[in-house]
N, C-alpha and C. Protein backbone atom coordinates (compact mmCIF):
# COMPACT_ATOMS: atom_id res chain seq x y z
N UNK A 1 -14.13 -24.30 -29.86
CA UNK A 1 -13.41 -23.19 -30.42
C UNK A 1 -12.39 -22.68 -29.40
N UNK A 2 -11.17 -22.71 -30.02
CA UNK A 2 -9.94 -21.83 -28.90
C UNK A 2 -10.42 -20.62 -28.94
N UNK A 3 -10.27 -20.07 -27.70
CA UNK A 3 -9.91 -19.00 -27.20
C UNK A 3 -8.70 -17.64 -27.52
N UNK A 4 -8.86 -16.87 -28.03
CA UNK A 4 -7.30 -15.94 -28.29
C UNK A 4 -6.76 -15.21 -27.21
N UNK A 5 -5.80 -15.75 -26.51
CA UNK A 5 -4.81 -14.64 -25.45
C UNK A 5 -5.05 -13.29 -26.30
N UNK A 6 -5.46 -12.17 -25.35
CA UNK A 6 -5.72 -10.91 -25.62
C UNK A 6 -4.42 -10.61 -26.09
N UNK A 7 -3.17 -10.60 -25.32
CA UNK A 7 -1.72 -9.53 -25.45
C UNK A 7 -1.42 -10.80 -26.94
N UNK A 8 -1.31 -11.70 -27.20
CA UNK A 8 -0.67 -12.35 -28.34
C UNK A 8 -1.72 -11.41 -29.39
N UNK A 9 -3.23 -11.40 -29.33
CA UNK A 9 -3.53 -10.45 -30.50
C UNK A 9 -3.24 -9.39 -30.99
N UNK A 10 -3.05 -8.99 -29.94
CA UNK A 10 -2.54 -7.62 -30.02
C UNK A 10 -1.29 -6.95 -30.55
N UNK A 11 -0.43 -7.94 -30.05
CA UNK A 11 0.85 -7.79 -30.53
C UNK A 11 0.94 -8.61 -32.25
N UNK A 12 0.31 -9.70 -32.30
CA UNK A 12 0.20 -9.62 -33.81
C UNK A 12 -0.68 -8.66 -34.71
N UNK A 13 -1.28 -8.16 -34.13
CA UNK A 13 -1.75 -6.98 -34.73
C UNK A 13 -1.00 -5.78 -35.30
N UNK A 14 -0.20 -5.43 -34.05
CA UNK A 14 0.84 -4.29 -33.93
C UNK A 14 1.76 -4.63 -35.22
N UNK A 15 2.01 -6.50 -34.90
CA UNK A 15 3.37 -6.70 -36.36
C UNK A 15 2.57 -6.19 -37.77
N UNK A 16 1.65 -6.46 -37.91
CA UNK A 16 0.79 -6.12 -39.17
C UNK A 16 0.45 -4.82 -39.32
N UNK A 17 1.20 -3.85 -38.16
CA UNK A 17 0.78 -2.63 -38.55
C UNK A 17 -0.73 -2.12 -38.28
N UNK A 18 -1.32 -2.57 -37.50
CA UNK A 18 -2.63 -2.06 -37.25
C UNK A 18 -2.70 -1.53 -35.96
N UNK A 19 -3.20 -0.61 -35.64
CA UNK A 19 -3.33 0.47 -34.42
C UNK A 19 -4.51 0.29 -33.92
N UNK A 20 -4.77 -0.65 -32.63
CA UNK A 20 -6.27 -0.66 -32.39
C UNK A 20 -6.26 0.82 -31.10
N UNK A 21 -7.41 1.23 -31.57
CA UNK A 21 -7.42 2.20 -30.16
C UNK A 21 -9.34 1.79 -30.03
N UNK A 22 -9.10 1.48 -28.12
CA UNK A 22 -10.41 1.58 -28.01
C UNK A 22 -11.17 3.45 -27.63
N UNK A 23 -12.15 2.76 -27.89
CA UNK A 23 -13.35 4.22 -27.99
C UNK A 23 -14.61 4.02 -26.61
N UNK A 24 -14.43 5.02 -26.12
CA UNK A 24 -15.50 4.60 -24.98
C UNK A 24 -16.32 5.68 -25.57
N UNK A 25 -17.56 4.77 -25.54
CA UNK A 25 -19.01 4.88 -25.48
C UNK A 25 -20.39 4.11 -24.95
N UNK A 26 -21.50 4.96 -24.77
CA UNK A 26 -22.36 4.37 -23.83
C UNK A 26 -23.41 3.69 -25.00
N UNK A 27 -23.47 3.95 -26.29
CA UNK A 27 -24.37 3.62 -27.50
C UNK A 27 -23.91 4.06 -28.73
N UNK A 28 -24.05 3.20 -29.62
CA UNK A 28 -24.02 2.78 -30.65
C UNK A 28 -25.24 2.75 -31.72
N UNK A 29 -25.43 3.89 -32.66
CA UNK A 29 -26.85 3.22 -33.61
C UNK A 29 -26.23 3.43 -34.90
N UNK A 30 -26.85 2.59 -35.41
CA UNK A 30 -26.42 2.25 -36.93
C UNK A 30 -27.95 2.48 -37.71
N UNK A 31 -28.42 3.81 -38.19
CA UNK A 31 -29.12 3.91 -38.86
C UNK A 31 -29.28 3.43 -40.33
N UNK A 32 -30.39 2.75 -40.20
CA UNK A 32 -30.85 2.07 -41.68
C UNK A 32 -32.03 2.55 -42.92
N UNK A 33 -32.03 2.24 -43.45
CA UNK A 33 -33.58 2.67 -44.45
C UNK A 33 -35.11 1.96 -44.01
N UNK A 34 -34.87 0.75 -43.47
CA UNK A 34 -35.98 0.14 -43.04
C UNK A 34 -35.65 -0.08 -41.34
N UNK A 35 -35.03 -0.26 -40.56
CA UNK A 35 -34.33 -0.03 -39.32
C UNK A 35 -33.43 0.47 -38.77
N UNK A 36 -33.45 0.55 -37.82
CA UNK A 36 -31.89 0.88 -36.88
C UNK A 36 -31.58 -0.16 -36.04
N UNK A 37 -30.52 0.00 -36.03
CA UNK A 37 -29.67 -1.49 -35.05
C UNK A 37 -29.03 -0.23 -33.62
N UNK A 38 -29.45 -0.64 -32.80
CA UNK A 38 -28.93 0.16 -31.51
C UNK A 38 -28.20 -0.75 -30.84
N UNK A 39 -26.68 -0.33 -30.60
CA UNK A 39 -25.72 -1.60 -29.70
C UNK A 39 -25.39 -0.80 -28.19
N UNK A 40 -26.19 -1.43 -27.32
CA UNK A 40 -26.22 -0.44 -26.02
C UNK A 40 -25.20 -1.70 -25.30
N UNK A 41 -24.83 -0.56 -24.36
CA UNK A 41 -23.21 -1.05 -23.32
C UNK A 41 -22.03 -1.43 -24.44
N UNK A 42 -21.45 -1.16 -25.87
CA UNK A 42 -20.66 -1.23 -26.81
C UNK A 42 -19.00 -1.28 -26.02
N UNK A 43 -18.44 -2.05 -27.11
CA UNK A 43 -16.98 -2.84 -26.59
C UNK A 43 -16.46 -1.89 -28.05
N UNK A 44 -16.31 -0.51 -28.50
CA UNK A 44 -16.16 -0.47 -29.51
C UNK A 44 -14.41 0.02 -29.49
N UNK A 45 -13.82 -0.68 -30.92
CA UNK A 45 -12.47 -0.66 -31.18
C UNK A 45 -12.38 0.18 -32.56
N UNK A 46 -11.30 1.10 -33.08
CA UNK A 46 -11.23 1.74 -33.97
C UNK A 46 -9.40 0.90 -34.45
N UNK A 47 -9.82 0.43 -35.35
CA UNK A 47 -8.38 0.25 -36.33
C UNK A 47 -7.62 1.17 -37.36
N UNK A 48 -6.68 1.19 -37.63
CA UNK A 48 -6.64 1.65 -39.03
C UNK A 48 -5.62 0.63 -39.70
N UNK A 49 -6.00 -0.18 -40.83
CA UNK A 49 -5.87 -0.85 -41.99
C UNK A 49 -5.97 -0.87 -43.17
N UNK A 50 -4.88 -0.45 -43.58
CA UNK A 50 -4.25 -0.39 -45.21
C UNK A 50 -5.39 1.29 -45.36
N UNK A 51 -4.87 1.90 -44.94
CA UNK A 51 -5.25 3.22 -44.89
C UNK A 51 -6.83 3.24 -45.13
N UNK A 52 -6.96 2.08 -44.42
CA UNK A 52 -8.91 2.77 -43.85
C UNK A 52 -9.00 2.30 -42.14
N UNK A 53 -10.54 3.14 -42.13
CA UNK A 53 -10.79 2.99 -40.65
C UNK A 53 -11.66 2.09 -40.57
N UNK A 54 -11.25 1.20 -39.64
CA UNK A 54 -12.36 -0.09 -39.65
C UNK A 54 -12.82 -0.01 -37.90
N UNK A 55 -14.08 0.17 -37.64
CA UNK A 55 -14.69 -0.23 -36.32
C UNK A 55 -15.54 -1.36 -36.09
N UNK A 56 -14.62 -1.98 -34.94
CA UNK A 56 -15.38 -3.31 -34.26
C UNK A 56 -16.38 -2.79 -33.02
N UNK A 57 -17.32 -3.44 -33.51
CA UNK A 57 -18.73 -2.93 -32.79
C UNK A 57 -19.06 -4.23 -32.00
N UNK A 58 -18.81 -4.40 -30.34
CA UNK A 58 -19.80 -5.70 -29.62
C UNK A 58 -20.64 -4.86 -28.58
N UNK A 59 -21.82 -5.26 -28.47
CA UNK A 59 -22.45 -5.46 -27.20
C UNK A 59 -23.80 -5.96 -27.42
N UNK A 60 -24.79 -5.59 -26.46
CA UNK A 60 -26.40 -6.30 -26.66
C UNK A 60 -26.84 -5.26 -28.11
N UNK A 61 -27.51 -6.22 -28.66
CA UNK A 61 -28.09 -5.49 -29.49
C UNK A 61 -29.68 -5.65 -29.69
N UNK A 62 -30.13 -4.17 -30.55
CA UNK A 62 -32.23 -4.73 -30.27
C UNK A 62 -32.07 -3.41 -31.79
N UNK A 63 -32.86 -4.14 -32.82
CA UNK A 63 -33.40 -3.47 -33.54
C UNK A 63 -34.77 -3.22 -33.39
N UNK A 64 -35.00 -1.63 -33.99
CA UNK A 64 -36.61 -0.65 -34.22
C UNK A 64 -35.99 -0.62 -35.56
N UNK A 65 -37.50 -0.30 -35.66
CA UNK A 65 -38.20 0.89 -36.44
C UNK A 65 -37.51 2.28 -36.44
N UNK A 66 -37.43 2.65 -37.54
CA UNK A 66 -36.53 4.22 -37.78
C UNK A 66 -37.31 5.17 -36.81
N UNK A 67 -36.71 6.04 -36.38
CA UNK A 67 -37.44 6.93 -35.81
C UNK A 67 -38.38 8.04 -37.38
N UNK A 68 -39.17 8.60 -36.66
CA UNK A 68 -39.32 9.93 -37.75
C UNK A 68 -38.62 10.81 -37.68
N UNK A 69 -38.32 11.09 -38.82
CA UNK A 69 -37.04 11.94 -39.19
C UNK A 69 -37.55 13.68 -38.23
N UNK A 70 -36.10 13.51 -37.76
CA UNK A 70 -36.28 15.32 -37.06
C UNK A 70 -36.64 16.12 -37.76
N UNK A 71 -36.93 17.17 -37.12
CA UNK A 71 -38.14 18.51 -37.84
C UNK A 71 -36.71 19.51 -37.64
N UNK A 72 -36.14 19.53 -39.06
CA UNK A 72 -35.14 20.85 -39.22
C UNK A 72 -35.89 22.25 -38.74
N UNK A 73 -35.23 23.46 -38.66
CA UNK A 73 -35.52 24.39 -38.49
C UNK A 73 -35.18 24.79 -39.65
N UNK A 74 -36.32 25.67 -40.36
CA UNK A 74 -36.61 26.63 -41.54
C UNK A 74 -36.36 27.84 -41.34
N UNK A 75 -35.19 28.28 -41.85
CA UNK A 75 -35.04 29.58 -41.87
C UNK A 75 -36.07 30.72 -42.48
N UNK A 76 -36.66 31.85 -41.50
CA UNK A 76 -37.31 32.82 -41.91
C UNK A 76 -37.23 33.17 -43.42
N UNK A 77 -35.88 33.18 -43.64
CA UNK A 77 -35.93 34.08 -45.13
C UNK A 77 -36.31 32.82 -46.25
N UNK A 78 -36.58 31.48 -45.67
CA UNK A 78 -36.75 30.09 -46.61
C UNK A 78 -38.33 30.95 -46.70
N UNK A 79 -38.97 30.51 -45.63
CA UNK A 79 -40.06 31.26 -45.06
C UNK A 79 -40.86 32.30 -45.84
N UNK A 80 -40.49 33.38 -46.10
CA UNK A 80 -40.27 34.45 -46.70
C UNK A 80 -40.49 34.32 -47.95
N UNK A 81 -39.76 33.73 -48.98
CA UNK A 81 -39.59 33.33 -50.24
C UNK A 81 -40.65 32.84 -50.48
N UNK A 82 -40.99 31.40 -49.97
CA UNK A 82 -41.86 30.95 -50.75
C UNK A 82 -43.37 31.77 -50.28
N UNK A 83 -43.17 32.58 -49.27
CA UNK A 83 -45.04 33.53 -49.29
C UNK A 83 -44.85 34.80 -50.46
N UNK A 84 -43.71 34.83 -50.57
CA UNK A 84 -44.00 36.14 -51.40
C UNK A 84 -43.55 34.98 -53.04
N UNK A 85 -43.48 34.26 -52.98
CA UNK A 85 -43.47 33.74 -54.83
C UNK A 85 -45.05 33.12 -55.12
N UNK A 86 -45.79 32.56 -53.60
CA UNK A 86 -46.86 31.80 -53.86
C UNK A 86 -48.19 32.45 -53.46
N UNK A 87 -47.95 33.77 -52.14
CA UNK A 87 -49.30 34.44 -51.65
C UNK A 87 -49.85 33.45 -50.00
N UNK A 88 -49.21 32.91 -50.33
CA UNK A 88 -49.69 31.95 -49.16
C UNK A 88 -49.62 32.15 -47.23
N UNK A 89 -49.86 31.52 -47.01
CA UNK A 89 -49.58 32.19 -45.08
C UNK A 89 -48.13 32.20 -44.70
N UNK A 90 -47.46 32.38 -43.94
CA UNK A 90 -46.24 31.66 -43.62
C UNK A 90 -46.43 30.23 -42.82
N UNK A 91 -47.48 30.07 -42.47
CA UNK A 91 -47.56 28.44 -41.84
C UNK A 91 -47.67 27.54 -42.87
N UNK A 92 -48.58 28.14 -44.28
CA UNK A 92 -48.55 27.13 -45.07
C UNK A 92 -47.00 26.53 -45.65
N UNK A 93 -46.65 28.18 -46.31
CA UNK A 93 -44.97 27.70 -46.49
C UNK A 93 -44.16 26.83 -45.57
N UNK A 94 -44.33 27.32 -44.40
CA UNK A 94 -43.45 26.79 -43.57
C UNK A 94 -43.43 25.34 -43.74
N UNK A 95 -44.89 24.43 -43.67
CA UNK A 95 -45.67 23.16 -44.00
C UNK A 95 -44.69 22.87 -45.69
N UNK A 96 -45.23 23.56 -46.22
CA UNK A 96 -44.53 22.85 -47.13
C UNK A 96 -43.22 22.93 -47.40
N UNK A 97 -42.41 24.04 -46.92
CA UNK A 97 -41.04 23.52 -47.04
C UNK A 97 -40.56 22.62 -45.85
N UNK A 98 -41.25 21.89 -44.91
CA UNK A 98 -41.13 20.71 -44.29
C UNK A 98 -41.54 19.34 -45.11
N UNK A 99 -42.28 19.10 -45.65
CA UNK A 99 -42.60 18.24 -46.52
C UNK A 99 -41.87 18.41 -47.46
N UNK A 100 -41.02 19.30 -48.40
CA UNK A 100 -40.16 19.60 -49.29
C UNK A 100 -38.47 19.40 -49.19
N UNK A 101 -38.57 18.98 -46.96
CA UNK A 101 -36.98 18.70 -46.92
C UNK A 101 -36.50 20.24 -46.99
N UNK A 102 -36.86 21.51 -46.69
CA UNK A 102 -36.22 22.28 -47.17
C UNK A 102 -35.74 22.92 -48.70
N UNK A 103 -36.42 21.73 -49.68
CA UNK A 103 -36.10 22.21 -51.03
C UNK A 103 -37.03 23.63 -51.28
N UNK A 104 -36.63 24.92 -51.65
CA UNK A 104 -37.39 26.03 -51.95
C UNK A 104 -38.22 25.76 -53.26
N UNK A 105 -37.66 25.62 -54.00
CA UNK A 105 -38.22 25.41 -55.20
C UNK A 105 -39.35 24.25 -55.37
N UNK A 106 -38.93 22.39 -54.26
CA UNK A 106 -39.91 21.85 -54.47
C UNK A 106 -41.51 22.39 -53.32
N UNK A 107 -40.66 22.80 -52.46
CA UNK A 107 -42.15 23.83 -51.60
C UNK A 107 -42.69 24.68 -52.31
N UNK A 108 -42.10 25.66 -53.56
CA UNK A 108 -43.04 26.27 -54.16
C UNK A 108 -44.16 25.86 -54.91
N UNK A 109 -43.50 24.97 -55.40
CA UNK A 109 -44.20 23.50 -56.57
C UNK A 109 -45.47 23.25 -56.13
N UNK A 110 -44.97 22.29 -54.56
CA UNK A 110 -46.16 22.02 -53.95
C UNK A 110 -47.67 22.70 -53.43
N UNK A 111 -47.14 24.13 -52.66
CA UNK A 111 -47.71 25.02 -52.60
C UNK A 111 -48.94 25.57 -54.07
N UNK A 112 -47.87 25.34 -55.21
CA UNK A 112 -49.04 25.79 -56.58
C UNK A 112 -49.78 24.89 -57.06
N UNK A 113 -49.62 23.12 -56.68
CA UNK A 113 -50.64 22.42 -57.20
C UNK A 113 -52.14 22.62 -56.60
């Protein structure tokens, strides 16, 4: 396989109208539904082509397992609501509008089965 002179790409790039700008960064994750792809030490390039943004992503790569999803913070007055619609503690609410994602209404739900 040939090799591409960097400045000839580039400059045919430029004729085609594409703007590469590189992006410095130390990591890269591409969160998934069943994994994440983490690209650590990343060569990453940002284009823009035919009015979208396209990023070229190189370096080592190692897929996991998703992490568990972060623990939002529940606002008091979320808090609040569902003890005074259900009677319940505020730890329970709190519990279930974590399991609910924050939905009020499906934490109340849960809370009454």
């Amino acid at each position: 396989m040939r090799r591409v002179n960097p400045r000839q790409m580039k400059k045919a790039m430029q004729q085609m109208g594409i703007k590469p700008v590189e992006i410095n960064a130390t990591e890269v994750i591409i969160k998934g539904t069943n994994k994440d792809i983490i690209i650590s030490n990343p060569q990453v390039t940002r284009m823009e082509i035919a009015k979208q943004t396209v990023f070229q992503i190189t370096g080592n790569v190692e897929e996991r397992e998703p992490q568990e999803k972060e623990e939002k913070e529940i606002p008091p007055a979320d808090i609040q609501l569902v003890v005074q619609q259900t009677g319940v503690s505020e730890e329970e609410a709190k519990q279930a509008l974590i399991e609910a994602d924050g939905n009020l209404a499906k934490a109340i739900l849960l809370v009454k089965k």
